[in-house]
Protein backbone atom coordinates (compact mmCIF):
# COMPACT_ATOMS: atom_id res chain seq x y z
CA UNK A 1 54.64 -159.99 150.76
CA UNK A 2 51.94 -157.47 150.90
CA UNK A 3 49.43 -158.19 154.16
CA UNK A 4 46.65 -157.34 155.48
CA UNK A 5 47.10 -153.92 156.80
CA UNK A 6 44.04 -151.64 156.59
CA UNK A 7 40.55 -151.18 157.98
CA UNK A 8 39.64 -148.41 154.87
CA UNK A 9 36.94 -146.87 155.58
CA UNK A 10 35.33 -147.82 158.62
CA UNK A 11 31.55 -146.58 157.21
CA UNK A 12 32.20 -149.68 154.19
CA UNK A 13 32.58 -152.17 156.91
CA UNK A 14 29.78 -151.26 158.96
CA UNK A 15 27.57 -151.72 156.00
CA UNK A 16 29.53 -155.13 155.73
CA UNK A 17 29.39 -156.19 158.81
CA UNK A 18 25.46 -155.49 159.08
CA UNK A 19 24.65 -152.07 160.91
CA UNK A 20 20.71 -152.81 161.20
CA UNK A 21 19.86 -156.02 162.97
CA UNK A 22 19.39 -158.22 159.54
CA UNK A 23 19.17 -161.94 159.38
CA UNK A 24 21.42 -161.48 156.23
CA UNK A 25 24.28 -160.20 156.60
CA UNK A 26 25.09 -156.26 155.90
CA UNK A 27 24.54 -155.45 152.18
CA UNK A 28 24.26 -159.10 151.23
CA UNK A 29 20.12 -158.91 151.25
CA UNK A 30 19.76 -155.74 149.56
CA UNK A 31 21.36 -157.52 146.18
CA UNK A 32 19.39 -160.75 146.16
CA UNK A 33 17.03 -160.97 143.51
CA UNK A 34 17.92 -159.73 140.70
CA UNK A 35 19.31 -161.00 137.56
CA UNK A 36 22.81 -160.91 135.85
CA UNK A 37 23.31 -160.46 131.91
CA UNK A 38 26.52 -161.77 130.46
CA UNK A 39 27.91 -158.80 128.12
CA UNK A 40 30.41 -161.55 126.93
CA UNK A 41 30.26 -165.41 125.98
CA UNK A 42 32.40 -166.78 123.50
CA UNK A 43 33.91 -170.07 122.79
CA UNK A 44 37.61 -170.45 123.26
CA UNK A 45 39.88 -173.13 121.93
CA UNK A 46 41.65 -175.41 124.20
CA UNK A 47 45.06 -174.58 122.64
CA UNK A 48 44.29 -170.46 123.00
CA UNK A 49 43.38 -171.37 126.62
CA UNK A 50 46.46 -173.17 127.31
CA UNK A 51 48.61 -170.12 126.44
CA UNK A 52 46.62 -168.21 129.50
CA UNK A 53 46.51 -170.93 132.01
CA UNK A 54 48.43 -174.23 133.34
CA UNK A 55 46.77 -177.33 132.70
CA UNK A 56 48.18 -180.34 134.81
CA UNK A 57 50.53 -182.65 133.43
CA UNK A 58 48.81 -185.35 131.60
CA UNK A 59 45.47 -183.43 131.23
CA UNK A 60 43.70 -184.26 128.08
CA UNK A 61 41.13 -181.82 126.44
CA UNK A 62 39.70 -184.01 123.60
CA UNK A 63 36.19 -183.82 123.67
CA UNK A 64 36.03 -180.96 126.08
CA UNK A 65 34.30 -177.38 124.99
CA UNK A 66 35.27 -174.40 126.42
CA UNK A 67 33.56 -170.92 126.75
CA UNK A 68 34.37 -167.57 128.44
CA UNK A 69 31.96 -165.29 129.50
CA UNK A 70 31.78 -161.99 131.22
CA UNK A 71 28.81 -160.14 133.51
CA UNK A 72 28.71 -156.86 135.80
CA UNK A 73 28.63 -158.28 139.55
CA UNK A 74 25.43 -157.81 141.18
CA UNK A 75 27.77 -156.90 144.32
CA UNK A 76 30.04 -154.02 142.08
CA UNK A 77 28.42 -151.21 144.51
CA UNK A 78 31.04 -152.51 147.26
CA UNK A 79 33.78 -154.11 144.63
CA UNK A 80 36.49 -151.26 143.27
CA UNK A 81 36.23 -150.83 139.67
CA UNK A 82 38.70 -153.21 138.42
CA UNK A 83 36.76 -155.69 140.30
CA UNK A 84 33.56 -155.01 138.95
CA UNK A 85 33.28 -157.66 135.84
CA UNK A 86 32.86 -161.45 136.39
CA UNK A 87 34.98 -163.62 134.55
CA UNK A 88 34.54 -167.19 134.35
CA UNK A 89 34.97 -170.36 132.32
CA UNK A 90 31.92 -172.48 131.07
CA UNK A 91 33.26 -175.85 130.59
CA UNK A 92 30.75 -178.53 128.45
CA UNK A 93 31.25 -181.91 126.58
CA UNK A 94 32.61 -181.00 122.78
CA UNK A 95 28.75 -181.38 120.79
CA UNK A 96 28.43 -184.20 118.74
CA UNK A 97 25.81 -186.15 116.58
CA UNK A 98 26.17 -189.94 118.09
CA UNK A 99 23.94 -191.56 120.03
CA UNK A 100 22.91 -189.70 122.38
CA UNK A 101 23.45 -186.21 120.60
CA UNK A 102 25.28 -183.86 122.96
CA UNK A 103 23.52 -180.43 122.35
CA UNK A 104 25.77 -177.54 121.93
CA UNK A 105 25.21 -175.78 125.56
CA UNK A 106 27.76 -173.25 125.09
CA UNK A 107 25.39 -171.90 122.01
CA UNK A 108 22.35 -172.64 124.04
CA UNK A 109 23.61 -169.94 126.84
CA UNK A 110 24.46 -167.64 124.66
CA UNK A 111 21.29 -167.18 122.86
CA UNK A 112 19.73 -165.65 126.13
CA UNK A 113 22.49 -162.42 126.51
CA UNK A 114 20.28 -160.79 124.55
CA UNK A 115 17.08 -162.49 126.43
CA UNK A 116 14.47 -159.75 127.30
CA UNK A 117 11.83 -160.40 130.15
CA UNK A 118 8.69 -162.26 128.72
CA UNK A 119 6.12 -159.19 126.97
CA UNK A 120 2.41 -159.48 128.12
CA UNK A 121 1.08 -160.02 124.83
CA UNK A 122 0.30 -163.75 124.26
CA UNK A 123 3.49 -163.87 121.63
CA UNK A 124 6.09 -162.70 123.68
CA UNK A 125 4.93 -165.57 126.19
CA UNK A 126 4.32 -168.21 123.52
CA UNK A 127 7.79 -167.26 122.51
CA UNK A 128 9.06 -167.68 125.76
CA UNK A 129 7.58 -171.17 126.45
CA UNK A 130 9.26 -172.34 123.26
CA UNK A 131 12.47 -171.64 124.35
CA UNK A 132 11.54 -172.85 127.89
CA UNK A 133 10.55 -176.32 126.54
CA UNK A 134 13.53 -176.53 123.94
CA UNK A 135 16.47 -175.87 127.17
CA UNK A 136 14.29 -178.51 128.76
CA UNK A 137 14.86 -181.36 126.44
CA UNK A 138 18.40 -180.58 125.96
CA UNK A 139 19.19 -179.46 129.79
CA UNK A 140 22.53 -181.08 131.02
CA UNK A 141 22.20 -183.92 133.73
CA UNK A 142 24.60 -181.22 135.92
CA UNK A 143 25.82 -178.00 136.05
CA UNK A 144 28.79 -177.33 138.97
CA UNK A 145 29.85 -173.78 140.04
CA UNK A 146 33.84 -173.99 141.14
CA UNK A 147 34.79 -171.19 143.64
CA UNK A 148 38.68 -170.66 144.39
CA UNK A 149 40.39 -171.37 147.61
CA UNK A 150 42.59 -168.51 148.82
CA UNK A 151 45.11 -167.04 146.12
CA UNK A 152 43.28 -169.03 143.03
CA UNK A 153 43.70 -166.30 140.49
CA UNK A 154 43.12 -168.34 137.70
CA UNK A 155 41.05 -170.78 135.90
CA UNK A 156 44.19 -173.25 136.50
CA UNK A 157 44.09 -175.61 139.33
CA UNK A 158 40.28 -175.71 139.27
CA UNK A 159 40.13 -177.49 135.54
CA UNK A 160 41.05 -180.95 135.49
CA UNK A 161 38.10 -182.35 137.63
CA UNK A 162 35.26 -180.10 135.43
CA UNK A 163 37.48 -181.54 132.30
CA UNK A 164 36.95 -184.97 134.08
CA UNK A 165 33.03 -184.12 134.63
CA UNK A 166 32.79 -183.16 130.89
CA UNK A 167 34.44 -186.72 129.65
CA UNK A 168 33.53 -188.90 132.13
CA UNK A 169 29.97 -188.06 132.37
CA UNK A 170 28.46 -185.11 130.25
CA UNK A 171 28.10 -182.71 132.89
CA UNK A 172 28.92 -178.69 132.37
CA UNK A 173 31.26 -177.02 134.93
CA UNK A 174 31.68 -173.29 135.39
CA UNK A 175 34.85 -171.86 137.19
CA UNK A 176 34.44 -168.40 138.47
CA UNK A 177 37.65 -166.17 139.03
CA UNK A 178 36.93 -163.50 142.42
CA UNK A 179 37.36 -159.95 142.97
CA UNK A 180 41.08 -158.94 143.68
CA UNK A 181 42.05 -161.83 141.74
CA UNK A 182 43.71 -162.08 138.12
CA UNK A 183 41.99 -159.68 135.82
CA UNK A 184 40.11 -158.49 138.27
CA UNK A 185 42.78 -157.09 140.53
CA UNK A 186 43.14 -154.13 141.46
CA UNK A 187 45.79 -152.24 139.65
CA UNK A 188 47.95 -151.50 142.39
CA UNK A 189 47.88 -154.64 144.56
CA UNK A 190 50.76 -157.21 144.38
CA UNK A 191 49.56 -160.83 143.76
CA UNK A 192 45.94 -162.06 145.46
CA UNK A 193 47.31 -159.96 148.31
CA UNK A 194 44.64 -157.96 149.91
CA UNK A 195 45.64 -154.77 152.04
CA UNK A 196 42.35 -153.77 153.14
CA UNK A 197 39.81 -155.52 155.83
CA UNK A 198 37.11 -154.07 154.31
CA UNK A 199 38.39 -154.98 151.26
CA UNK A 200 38.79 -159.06 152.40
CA UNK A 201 35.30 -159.32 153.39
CA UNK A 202 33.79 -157.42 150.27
CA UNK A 203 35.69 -160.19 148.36
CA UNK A 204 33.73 -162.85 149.72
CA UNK A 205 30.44 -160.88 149.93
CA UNK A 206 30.98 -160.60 146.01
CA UNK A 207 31.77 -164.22 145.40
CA UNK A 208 29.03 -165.46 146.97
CA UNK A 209 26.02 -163.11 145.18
CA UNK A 210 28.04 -164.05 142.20
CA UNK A 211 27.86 -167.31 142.66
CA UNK A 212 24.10 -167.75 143.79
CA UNK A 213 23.03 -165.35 140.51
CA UNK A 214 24.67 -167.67 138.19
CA UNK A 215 23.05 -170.91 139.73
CA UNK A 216 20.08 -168.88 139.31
CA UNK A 217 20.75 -167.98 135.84
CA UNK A 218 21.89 -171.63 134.79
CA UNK A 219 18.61 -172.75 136.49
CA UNK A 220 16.98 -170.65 134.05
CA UNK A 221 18.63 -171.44 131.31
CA UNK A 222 18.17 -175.35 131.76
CA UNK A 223 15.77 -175.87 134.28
CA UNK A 224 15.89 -180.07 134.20
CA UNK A 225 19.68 -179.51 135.10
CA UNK A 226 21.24 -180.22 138.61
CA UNK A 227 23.08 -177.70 140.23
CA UNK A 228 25.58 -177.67 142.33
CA UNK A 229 27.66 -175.25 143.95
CA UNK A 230 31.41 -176.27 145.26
CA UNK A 231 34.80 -174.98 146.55
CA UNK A 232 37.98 -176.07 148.59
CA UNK A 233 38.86 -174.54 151.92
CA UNK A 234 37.82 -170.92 151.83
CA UNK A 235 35.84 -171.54 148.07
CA UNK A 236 33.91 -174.38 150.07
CA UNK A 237 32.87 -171.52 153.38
CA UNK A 238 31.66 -169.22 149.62
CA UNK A 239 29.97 -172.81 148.11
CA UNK A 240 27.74 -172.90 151.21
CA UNK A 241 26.80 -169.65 151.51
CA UNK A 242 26.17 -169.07 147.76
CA UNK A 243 24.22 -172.73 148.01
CA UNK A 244 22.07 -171.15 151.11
CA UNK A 245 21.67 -167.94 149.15
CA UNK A 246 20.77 -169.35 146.01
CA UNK A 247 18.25 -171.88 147.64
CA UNK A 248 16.14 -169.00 148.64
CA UNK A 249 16.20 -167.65 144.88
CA UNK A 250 15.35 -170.60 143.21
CA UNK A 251 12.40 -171.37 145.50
CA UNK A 252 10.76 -168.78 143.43
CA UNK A 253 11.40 -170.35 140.01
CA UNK A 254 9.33 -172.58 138.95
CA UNK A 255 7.90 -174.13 135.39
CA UNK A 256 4.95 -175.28 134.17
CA UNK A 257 5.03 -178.92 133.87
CA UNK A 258 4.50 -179.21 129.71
CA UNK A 259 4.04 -182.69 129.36
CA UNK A 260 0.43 -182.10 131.49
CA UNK A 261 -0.67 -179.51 128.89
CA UNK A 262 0.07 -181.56 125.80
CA UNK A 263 -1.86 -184.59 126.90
CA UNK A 264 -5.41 -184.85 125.96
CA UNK A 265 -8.57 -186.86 127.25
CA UNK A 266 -12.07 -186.91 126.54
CA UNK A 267 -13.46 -187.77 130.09
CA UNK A 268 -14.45 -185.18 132.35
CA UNK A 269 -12.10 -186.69 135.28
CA UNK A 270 -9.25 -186.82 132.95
CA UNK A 271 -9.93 -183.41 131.90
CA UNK A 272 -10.04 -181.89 135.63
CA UNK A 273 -7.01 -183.98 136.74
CA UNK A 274 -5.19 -182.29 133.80
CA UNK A 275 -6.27 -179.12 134.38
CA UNK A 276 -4.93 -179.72 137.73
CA UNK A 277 -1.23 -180.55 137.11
CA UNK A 278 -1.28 -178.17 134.36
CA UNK A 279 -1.65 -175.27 136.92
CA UNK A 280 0.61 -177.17 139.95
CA UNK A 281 3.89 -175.48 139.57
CA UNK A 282 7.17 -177.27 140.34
CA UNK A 283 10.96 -176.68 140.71
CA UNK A 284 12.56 -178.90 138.18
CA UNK A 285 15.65 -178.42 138.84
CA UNK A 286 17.97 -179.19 141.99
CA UNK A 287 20.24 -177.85 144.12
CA UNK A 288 23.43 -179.83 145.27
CA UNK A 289 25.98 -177.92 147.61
CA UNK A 290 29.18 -179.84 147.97
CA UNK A 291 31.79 -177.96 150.44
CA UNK A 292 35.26 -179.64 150.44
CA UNK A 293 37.16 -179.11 153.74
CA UNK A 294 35.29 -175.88 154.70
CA UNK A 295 34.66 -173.64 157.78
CA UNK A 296 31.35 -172.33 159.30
CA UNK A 297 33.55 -169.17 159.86
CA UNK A 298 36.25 -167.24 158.61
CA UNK A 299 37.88 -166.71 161.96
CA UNK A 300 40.32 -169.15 161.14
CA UNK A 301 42.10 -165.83 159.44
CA UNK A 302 42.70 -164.32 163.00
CA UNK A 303 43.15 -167.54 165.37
CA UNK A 304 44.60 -170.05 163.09
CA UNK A 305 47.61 -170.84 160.98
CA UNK A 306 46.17 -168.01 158.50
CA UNK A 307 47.17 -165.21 160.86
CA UNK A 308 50.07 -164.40 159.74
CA UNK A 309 48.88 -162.79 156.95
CA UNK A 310 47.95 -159.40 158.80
CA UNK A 311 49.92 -157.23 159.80
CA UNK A 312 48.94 -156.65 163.48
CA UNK A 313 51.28 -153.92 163.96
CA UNK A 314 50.37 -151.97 161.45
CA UNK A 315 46.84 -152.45 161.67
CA UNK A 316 46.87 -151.76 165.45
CA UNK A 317 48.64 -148.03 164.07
CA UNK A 318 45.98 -147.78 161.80
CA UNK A 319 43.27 -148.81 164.43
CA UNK A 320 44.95 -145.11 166.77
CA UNK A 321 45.28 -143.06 164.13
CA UNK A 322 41.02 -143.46 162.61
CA UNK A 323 40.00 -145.59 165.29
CA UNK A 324 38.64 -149.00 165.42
CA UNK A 325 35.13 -149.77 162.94
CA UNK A 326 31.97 -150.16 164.43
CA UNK A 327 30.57 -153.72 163.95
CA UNK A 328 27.03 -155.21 164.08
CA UNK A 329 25.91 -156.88 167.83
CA UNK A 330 24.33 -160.10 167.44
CA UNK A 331 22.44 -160.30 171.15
CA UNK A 332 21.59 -157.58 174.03
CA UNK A 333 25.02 -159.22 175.57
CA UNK A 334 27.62 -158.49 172.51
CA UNK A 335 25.43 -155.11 172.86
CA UNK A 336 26.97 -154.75 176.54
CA UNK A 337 30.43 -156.11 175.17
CA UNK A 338 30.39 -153.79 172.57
CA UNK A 339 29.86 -150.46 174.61
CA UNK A 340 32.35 -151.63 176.86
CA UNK A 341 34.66 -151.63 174.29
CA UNK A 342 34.20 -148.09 173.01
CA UNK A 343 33.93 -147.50 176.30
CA UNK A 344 37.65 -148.75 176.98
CA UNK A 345 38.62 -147.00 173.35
CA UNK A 346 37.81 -143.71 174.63
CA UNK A 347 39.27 -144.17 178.22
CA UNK A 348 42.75 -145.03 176.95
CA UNK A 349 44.61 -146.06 174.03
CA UNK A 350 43.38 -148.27 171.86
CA UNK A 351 45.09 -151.94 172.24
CA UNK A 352 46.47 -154.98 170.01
CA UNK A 353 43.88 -157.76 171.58
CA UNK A 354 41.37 -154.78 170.85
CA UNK A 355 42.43 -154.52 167.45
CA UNK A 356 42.28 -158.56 167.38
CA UNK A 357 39.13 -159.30 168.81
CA UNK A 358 37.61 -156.48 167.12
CA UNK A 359 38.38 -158.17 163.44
CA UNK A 360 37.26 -161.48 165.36
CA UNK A 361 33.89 -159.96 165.81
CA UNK A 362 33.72 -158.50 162.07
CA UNK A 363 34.74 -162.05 160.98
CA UNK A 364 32.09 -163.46 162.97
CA UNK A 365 29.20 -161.15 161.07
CA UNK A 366 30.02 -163.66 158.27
CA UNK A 367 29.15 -166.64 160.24
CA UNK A 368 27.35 -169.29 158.13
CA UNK A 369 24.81 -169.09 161.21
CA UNK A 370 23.42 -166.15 159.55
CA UNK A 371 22.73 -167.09 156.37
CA UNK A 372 21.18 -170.36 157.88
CA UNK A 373 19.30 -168.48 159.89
CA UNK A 374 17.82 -166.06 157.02
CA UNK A 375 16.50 -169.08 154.85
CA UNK A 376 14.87 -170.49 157.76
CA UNK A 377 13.04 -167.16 158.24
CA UNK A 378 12.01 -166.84 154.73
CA UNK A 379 10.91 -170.65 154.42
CA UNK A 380 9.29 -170.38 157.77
CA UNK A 381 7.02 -167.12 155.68
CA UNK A 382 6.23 -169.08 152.89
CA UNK A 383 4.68 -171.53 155.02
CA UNK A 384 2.90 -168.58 156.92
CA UNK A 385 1.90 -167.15 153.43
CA UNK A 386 0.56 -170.37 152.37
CA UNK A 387 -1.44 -171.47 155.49
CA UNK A 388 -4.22 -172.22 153.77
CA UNK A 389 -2.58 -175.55 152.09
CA UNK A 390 0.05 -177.93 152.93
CA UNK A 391 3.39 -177.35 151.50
CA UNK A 392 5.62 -179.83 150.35
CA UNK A 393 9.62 -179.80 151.32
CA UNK A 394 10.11 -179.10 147.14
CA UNK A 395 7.75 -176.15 147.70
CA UNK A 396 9.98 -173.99 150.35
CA UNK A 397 13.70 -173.05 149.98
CA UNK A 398 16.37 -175.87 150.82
CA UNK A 399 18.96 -177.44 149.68
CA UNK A 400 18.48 -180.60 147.80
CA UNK A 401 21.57 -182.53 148.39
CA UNK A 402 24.85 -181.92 150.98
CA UNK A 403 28.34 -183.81 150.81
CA UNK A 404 30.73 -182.55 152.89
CA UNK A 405 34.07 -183.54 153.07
CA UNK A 406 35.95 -182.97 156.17
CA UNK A 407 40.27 -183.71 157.20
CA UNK A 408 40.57 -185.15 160.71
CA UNK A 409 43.98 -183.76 160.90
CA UNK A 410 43.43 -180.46 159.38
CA UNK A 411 45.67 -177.50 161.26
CA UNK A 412 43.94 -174.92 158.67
CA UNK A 413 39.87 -175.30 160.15
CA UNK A 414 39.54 -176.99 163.39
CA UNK A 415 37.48 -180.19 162.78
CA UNK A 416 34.81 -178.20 165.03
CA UNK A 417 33.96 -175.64 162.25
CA UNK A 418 33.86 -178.01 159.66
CA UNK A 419 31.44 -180.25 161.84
CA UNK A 420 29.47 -177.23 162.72
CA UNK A 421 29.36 -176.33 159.08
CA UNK A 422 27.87 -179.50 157.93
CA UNK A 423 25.08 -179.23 160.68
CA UNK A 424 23.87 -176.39 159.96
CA UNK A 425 23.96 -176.86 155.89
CA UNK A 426 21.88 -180.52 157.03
CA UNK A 427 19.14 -178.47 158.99
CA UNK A 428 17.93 -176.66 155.66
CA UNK A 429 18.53 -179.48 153.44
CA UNK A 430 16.10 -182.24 152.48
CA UNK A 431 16.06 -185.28 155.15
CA UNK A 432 18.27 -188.09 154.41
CA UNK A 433 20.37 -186.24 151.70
CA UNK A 434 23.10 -184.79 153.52
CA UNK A 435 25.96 -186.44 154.44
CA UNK A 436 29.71 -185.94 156.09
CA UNK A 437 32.60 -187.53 154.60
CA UNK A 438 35.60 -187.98 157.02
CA UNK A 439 39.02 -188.11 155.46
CA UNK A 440 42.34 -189.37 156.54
CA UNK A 441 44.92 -186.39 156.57
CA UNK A 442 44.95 -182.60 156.35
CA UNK A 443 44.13 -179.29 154.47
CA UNK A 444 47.63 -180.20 152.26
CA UNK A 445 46.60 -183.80 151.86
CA UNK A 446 43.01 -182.88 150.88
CA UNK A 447 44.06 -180.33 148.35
CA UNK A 448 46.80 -183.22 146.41
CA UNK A 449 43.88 -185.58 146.89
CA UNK A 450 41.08 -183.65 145.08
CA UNK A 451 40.99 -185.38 141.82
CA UNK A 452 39.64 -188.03 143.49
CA UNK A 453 37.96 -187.48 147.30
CA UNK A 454 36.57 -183.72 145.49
CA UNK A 455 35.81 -185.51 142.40
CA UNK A 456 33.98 -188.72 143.70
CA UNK A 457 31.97 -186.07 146.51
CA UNK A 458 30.88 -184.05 143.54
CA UNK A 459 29.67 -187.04 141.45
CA UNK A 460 27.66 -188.32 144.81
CA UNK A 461 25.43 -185.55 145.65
CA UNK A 462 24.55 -185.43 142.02
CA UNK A 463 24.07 -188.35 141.68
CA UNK A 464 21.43 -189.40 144.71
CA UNK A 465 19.40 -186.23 142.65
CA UNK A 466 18.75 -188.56 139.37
């Protein structure tokens, strides 16, 4: 088995880590924004997909559509080629004419790959608003985003609770497969076994900006729909970020509310009031983030059970021979730590608790505190841009609903990270929709126990949303 056993190049992981003092960490901000374009989306047959992947024993695909679809990352500056393309798995209810009509969604999507930005002349926008208003009546009641735990390479173990979602209650499901994993791993690495530090933390910068664009694009796409954002264990850590990250996208997207434009009256007031809610712009959709057995940080990989999987030695001989990186200081005190310790590196040799407390500090650049922190700061400027007028909470970035499910036994996260995790997801989301579910058992117990504790967690913070 292949560990970890690299820093690579020690200029990458600065920029990961965060050089500049940014709220955001490293090259995270610098990729917000902007918008993905599937080059691929296809529909796939359940049999075809069963010759690629394992479905569960007993799993039953009748009345379940599936789709596959391909974009360029918006992270692919810091991914190696072969990780460059996102590939994931749209999973809908099979379309059907009975009462009520389930719209073909799969077909819906795929009519905006070749979506161009709306022209300025008044037809390119009329155009526009048509296929705005016709994604509205047909939007999904939910869309959820499935990010892998550690070693997920496939669509596998994530599909019986979206097949569940689909049959059980309408809802679309997409499963996204991560950098260094299955098709997109690199050529020369053996299994979901990443050799490189920098290359473990550009994983989870990618799955995350990966995530949050496609919540953004689905929001786009059907702007009535819910969305959520999920994961187990480390894909729950990604769920929360990507939720945090995509929070502060959407709070840009908003629709005109149609149904004020099309109504008519011949009074003056009626008129005005009209007029009124005709301009007011609103966020349809929401946002539901649903992190099952999670950490607030991935430090768990150097002081927990997860440890073993670097190769101290190694990466200690690596750490002599090009020295140990540089990584971002969050205060004027980690300042002071930090010179000390290049201090100490260039008085004598370089040592293993240098080597670990070094990754310990790279590890903590990824803190969820961070990204917390950065869409406090930007709703904290909307309200300073708009201090002329009182803002609504539906009006700033947050997070519409939070369940998190935490083990009271679990020897994977301490019960302190996953507690930490939920309170700091709760301070940007709206008041009296987040909530901490406490399970009996472990990180084992909670994985064999998904289809229902994941499943029922899911179906909650949608639900509170209708």
């Amino acid at each position: 088995m292949t560990k970890v056993q690299k820093w690579a190049n020690s200029k990458l992981i600065g920029r990961l880590a965060g050089r500049e003092k940014q709220a955001v960490p490293g090259e995270v901000s610098s990729f917000l924004g902007g918008h993905i374009k599937l080059t691929k989306f296809e529909r796939v047959s359940a049999a075809s997909l069963q010759e690629k992947v394992y479905f569960a024993w007993g799993t039953k695909t009748k009345g379940v559509d599936f789709w596959e679809g391909e974009f360029e990352s918006p992270a692919g500056e810091i991914l190696p080629d072969d990780s460059a393309t996102v590939r994931f798995l749209f999973i809908a209810p099979t379309p059907n004419d009975s009462s009520p009509a389930v719209p073909d969604y799969g077909k819906i999507i795929s009519s905006h790959i070749n979506e161009t930005e709306v022209r300025s002349d008044s037809e390119g926008e009329v155009k526009n608003e048509e296929k705005q208003r016709t994604s509205e009546e047909v939007s999904p009641t939910a869309i959820v985003i499935h990010l892998p735990a550690t070693g997920e390479q496939t669509y596998s173990y994530r599909l019986d609770i979206p097949i569940f979602l689909a049959q059980e209650k309408g809802w679309c499901s997409l499963i996204v497969i991560a950098a260094f994993y299955g098709h997109r791993k690199p050529k020369d690495q053996p299994a979901h076994y990443i050799s490189t530090v920098a290359g473990f933390v550009a994983q989870s910068i990618g799955i995350m900006l990966e995530a949050s664009h496609l919540a953004a694009f689905m929001e786009k796409v059907f702007p009535s729909s819910v969305i959520a954002i999920t994961g187990f264990s480390w894909g729950a850590a990604m769920s929360s970020c990507s939720g945090l990250l995509a929070a502060g996208m959407l709070e840009g997207h908003s629709h005109r509310n149609t149904n004020a434009s099309s109504s008519h009256s011949s009074s003056s007031s009626s008129s005005s009031t009209t007029a009124a809610t005709e301009e007011k712009k609103v966020r349809k959709g929401k946002l539901a983030v649903i992190p099952y057995v999670g950490s607030c940080s991935p430090s768990p990989i150097v002081d927990g059970i997860l440890q073993g999987d670097i190769n101290w030695q190694v990466l200690l001989e690596d750490a002599k021979k090009n020295g140990l990186p540089r990584v971002i200081e969050e205060d004027e005190e980690d300042h002071l730590q930090g010179e000390q310790q290049k201090g100490d590196e260039q008085e004598g040799e370089i040592t293993g608790q240098m080597v670990r407390d070094r990754l310990m500090a790279l590890m903590c650049s990824q803190h969820l505190r961070r990204f917390v922190d950065a869409l406090k700061e930007r709703r904290a400027k909307t309200r300073q841009a708009h201090s002329d007028s009182s803002l609504e909470e539906d009006e700033v970035a947050h997070i519409d609903s939070l369940v998190c499910v935490s083990a009271l036994h679990d020897r994977f996260v301490p019960s302190s990270y996953t507690t930490e995790l939920y309170e700091r997801m709760a301070s940007v989301t709206t008041p009296g929709q987040s909530e901490n579910i406490w399970m009996l058992g472990g990180h084992v117990s909670a994985y064999l126990g998904r289809s229902w504790n994941w499943y029922s967690a899911i179906i909650r913070a949608v639900e509170r949303l209708l």
